[in-house]
C-alpha atoms as a PDB file:
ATOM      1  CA  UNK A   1      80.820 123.103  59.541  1.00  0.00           C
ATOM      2  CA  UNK A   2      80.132 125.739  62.439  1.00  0.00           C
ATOM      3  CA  UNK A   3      77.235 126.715  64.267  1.00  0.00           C
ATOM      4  CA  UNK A   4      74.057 126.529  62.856  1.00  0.00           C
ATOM      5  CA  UNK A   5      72.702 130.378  62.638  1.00  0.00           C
ATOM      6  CA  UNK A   6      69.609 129.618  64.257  1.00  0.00           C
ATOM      7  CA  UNK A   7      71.243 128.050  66.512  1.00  0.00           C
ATOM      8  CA  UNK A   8      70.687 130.606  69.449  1.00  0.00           C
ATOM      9  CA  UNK A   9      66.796 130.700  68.628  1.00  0.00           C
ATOM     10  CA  UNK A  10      66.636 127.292  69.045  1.00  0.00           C
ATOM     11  CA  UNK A  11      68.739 126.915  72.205  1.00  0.00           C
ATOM     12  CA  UNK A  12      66.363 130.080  73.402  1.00  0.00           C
ATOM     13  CA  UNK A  13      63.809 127.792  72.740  1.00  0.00           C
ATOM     14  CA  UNK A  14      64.470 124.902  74.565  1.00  0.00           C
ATOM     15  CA  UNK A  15      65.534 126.592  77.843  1.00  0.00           C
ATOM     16  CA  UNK A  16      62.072 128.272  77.730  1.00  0.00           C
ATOM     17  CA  UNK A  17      59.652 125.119  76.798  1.00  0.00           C
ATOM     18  CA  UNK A  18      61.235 122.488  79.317  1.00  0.00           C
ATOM     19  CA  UNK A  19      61.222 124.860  82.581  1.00  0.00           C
ATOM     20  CA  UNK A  20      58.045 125.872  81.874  1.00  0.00           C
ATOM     21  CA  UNK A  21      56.874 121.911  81.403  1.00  0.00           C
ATOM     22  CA  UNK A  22      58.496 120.854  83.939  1.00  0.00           C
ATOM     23  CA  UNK A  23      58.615 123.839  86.642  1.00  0.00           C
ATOM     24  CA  UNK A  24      54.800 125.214  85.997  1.00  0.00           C
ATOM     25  CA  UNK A  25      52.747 122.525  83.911  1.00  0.00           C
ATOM     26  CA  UNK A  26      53.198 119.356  85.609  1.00  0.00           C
ATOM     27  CA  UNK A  27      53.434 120.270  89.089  1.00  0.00           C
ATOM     28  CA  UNK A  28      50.530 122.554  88.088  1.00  0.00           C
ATOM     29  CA  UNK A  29      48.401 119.418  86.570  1.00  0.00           C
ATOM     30  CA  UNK A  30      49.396 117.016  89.563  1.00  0.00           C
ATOM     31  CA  UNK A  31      48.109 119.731  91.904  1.00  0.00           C
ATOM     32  CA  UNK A  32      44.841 120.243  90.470  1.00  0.00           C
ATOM     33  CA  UNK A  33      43.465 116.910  90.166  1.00  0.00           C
ATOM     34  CA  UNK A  34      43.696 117.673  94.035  1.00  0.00           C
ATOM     35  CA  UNK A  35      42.553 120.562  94.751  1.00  0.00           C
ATOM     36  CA  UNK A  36      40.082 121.642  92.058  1.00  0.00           C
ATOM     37  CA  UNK A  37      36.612 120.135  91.545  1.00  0.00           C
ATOM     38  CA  UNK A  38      34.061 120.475  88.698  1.00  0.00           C
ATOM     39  CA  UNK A  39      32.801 118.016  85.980  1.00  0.00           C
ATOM     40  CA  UNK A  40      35.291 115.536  83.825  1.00  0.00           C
ATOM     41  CA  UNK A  41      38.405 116.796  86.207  1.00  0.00           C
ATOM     42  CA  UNK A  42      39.790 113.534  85.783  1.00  0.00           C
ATOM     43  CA  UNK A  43      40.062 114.227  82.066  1.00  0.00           C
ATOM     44  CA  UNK A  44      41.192 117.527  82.498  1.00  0.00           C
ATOM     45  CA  UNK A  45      43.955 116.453  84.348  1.00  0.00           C
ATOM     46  CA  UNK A  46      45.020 113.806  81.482  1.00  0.00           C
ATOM     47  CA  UNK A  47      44.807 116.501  78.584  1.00  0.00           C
ATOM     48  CA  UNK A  48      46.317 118.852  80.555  1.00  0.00           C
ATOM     49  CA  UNK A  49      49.372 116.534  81.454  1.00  0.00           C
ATOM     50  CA  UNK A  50      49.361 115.124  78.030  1.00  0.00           C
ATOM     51  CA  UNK A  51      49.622 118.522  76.059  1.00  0.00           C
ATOM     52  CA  UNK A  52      52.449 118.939  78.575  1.00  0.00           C
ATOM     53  CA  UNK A  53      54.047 115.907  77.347  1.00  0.00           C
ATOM     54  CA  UNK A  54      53.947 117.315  74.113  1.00  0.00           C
ATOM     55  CA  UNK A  55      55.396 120.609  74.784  1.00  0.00           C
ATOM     56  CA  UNK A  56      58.429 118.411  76.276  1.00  0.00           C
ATOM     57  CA  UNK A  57      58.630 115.954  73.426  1.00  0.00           C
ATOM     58  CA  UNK A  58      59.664 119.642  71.072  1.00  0.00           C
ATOM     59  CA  UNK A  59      61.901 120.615  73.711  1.00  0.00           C
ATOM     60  CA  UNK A  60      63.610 117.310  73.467  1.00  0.00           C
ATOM     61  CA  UNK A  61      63.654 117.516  69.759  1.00  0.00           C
ATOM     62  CA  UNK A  62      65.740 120.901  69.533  1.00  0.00           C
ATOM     63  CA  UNK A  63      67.646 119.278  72.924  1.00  0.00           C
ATOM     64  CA  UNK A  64      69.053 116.515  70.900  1.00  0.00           C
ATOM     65  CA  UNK A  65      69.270 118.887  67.764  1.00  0.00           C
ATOM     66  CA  UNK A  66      71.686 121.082  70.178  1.00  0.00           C
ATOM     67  CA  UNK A  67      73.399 118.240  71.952  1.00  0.00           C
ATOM     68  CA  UNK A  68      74.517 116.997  67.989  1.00  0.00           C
ATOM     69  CA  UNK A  69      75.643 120.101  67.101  1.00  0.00           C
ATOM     70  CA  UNK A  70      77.655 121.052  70.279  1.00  0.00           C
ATOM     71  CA  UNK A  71      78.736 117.766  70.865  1.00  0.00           C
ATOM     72  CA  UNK A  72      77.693 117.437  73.966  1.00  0.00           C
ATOM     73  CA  UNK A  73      74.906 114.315  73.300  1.00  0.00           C
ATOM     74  CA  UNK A  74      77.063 112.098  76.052  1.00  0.00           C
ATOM     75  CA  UNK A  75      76.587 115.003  78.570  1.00  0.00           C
ATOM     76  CA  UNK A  76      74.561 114.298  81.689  1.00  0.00           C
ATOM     77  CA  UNK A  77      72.081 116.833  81.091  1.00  0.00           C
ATOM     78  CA  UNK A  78      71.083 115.168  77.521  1.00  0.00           C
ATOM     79  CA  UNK A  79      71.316 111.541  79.132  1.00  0.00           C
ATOM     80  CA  UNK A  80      69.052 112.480  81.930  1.00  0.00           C
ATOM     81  CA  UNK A  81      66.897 114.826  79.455  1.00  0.00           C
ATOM     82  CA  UNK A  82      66.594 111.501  77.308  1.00  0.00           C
ATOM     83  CA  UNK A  83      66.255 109.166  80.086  1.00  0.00           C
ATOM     84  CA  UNK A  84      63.242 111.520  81.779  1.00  0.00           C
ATOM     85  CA  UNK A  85      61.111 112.218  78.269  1.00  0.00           C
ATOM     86  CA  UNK A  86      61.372 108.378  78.276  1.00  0.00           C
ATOM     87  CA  UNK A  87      60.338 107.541  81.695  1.00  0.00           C
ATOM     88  CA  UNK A  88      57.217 109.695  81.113  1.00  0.00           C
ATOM     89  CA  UNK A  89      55.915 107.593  78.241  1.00  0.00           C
ATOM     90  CA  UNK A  90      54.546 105.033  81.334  1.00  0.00           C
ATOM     91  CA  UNK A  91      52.239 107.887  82.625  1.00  0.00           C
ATOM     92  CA  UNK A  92      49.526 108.267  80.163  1.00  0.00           C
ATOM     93  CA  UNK A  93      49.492 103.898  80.254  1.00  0.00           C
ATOM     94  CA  UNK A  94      49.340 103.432  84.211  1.00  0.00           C
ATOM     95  CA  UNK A  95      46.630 106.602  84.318  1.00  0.00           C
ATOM     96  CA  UNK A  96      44.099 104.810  81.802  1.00  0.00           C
ATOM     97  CA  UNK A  97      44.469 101.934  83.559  1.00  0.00           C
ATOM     98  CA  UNK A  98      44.159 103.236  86.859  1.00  0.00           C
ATOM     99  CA  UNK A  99      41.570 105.091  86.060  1.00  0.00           C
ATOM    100  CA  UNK A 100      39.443 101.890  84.311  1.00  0.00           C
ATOM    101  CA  UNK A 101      40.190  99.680  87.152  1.00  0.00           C
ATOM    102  CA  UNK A 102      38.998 102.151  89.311  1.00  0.00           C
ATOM    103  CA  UNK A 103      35.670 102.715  87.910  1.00  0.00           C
ATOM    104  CA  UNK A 104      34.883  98.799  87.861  1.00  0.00           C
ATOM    105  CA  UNK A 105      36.476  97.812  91.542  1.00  0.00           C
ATOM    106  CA  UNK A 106      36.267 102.178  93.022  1.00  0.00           C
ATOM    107  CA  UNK A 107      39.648 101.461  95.053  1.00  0.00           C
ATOM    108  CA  UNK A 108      42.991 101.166  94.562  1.00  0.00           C
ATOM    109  CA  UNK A 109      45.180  99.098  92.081  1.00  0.00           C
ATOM    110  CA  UNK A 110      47.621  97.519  90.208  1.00  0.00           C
ATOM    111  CA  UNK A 111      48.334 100.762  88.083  1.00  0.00           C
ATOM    112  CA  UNK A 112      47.675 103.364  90.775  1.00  0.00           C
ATOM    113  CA  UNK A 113      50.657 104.121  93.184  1.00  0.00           C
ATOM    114  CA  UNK A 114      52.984 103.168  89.933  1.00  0.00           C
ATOM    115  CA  UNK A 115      51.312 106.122  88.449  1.00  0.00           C
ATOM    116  CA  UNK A 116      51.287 108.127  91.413  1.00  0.00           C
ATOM    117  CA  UNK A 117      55.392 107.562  92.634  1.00  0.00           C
ATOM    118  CA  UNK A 118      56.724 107.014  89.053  1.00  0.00           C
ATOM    119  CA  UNK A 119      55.273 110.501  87.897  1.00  0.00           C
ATOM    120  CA  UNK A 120      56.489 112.625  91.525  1.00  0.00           C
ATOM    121  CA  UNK A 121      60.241 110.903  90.834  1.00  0.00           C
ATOM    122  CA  UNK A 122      60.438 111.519  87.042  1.00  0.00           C
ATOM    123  CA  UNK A 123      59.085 114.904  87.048  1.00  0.00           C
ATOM    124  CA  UNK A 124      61.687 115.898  90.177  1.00  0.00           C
ATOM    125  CA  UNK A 125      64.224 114.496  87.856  1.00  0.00           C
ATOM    126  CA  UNK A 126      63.532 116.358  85.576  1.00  0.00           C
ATOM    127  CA  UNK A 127      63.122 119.834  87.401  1.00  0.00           C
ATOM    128  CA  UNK A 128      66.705 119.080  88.996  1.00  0.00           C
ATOM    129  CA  UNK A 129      68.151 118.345  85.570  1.00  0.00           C
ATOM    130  CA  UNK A 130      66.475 122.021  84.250  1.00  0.00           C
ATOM    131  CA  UNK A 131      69.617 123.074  86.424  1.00  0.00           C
ATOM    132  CA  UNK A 132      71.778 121.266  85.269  1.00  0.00           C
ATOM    133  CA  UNK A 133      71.481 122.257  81.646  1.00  0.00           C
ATOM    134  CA  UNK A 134      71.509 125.903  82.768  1.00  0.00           C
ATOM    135  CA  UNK A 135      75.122 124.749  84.378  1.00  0.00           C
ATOM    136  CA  UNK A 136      76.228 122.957  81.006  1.00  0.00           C
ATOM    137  CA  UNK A 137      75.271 126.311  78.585  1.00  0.00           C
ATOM    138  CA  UNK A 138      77.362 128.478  81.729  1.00  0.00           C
ATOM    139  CA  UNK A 139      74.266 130.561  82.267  1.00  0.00           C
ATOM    140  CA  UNK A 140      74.885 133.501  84.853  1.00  0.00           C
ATOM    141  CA  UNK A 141      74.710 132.847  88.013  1.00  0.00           C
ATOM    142  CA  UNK A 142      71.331 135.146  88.381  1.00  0.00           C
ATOM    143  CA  UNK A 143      69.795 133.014  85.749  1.00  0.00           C
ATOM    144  CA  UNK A 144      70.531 130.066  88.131  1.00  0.00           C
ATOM    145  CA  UNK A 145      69.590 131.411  90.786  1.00  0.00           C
ATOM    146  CA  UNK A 146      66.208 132.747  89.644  1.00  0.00           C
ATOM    147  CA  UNK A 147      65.626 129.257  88.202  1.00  0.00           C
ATOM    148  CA  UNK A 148      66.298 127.571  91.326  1.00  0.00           C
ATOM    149  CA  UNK A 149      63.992 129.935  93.506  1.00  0.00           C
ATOM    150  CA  UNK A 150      61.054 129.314  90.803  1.00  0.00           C
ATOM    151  CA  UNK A 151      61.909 125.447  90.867  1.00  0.00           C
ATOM    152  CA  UNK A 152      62.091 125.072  94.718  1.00  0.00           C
ATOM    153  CA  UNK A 153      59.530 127.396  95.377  1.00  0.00           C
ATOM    154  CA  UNK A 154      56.926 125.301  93.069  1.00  0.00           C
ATOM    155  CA  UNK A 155      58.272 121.911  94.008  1.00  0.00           C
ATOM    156  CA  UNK A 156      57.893 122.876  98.056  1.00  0.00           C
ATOM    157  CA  UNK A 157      54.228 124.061  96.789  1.00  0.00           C
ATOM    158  CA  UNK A 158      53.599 120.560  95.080  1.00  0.00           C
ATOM    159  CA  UNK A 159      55.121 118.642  98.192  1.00  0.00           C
ATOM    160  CA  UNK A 160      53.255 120.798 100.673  1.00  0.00           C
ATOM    161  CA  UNK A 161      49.248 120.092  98.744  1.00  0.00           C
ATOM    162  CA  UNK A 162      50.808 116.012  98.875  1.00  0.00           C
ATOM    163  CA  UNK A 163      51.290 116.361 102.647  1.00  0.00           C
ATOM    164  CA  UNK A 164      48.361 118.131 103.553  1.00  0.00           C
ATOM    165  CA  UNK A 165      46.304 115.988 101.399  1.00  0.00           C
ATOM    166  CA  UNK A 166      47.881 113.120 103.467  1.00  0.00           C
ATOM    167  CA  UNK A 167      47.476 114.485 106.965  1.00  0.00           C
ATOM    168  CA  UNK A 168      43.503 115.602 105.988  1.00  0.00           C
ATOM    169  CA  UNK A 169      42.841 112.391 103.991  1.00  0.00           C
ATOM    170  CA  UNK A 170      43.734 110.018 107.188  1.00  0.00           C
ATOM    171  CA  UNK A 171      40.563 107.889 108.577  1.00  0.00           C
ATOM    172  CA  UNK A 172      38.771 108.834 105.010  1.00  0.00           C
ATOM    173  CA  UNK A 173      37.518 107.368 101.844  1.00  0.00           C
ATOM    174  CA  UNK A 174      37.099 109.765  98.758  1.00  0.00           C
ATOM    175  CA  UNK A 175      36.785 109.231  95.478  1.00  0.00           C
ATOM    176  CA  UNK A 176      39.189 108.742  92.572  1.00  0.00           C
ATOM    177  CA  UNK A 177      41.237 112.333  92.220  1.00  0.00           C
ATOM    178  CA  UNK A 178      41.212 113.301  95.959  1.00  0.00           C
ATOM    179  CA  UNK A 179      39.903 116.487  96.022  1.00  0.00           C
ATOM    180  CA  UNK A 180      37.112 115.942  98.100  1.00  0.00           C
ATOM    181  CA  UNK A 181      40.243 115.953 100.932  1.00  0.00           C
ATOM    182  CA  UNK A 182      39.269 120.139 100.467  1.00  0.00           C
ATOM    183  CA  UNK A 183      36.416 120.521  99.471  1.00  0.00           C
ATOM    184  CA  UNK A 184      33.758 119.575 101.696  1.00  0.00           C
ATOM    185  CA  UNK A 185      30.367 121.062 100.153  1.00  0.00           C
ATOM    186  CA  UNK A 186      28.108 118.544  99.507  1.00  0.00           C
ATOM    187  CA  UNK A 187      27.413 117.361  95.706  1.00  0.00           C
ATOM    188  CA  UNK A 188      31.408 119.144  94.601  1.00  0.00           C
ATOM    189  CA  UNK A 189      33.464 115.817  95.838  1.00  0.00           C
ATOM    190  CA  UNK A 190      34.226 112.978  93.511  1.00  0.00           C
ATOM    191  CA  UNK A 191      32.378 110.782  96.204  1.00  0.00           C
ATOM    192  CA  UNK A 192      29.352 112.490  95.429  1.00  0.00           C
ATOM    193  CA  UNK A 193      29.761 112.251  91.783  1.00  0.00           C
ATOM    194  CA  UNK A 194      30.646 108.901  91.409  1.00  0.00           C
ATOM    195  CA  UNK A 195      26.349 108.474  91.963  1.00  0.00           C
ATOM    196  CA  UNK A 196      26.213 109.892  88.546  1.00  0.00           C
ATOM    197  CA  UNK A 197      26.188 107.270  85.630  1.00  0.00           C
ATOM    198  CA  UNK A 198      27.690 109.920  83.120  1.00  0.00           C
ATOM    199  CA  UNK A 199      31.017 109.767  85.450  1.00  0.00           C
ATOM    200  CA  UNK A 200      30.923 105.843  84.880  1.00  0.00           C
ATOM    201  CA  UNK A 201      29.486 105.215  88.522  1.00  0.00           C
ATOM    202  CA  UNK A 202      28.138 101.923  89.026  1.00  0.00           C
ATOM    203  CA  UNK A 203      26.347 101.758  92.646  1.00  0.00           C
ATOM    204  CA  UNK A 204      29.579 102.451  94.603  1.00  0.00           C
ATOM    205  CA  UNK A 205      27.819 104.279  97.110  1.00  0.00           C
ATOM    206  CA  UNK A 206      24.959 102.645  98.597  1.00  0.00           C
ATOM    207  CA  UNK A 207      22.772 103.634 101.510  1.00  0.00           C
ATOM    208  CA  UNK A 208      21.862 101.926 104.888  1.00  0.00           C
ATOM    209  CA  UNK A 209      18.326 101.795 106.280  1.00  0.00           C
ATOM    210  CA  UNK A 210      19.060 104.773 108.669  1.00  0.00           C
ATOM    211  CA  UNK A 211      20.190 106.843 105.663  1.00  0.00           C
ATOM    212  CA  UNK A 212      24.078 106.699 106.182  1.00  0.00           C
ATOM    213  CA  UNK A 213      25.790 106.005 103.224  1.00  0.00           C
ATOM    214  CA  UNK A 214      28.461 103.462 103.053  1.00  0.00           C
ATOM    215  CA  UNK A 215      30.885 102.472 100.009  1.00  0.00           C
ATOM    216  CA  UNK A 216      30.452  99.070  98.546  1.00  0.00           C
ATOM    217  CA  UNK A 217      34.135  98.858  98.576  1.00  0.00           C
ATOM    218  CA  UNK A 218      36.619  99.399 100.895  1.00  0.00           C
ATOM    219  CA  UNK A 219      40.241 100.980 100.627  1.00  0.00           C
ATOM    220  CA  UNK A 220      42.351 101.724 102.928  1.00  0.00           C
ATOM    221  CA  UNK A 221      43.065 105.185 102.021  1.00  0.00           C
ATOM    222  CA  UNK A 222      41.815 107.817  98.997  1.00  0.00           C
ATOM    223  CA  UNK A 223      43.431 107.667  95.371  1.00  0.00           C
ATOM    224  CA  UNK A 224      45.150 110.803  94.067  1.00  0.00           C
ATOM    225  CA  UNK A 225      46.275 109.842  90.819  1.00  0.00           C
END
């Protein structure tokens, strides 16, 4: 029957949407939870990753649309594409539950270094396979290579926040999106706003007879979810 003639718009399409998901937007949402720090940031990060979900779940659409066509749905870049946009359905599950459990017990759990690990590996996956469909349409070699600067450069940028947020965070307990690792202003943390009741506090900081302030619970290290 041929090639669809909107066929080019749509592959167009698709090699715009999922780079810019999976290059800018979630390394760009995963970064922020740490370093940013105002009001509701922990639901800021969820619509934010979850409108980049959505952007991804249209780029799959015209992916498999152009896998059927070209007949190239048993490639690896479609089985990866498929096996990634599935993965990432456990994100927006292990983040609400993180995030409950952590406002009842204000440490770790069950759902939080699932959510944490699971998201760095899928999204990597994904980046890498952003390559690999450039490979499988034989885009010019610039076009690689400008992808692969962009990619590296904002995956090294992600990795880099994660290790200094390590390295700074050692010896210290912050609250629930990390950020108080950099910022150290009193009131801006999510320590400090975990007092409030709007931000679902319940007493998790409570204060000694000399004034210090302690946390009722203990963790060995901070979240960053």
């Amino acid at each position: 029957s041929g090639i669809p003639a909107d066929f080019a718009v749509v592959r167009m399409a698709h090699a715009i949407m999922a780079p810019i998901a999976f290059v800018l937007f979630f390394p760009f949402g995963a970064i922020a939870i740490r370093i940013m720090s105002f009001r509701n940031l922990v639901w800021f990060h969820a619509g934010w990753m979850v409108f980049t979900y959505v952007v991804v779940l249209a780029s799959l659409g015209m992916g498999v649309w152009i896998a059927v066509v070209t007949d190239q749905i048993d490639a690896t870049h479609s089985i990866i594409g498929l096996v990634v946009v599935g993965a990432l359905l456990l994100q927006p599950v292990t983040g609400l539950v993180h995030h409950l459990l952590y406002k009842h017990r204000g440490r770790p759990n069950a759902a939080t270094y699932p959510h944490i690990w699971w998201g760095r590996a899928i999204i990597t996956l994904g980046i890498i396979n952003g390559g690999l469909g450039l490979q499988l349409t034989e885009n010019t070699t610039k076009g690689e290579i400008a992808y692969g600067v962009v990619a590296g450069f904002m995956w090294l940028l992600w990795m880099a926040v994660i290790l200094l947020a390590f390295i700074k965070s050692r010896g210290k307990l912050e609250g629930e999106t990390g950020e108080a690792v950099f910022k150290n202003e009193k009131g801006t943390s999510s320590t400090e706003r975990m007092r409030q009741p709007e931000f679902g506090g319940h007493g998790l900081i409570q204060e000694t007879d000399s004034g210090d302030e302690l946390p009722r619970f203990s963790s060995s290290r901070p979240v960053y979810a």
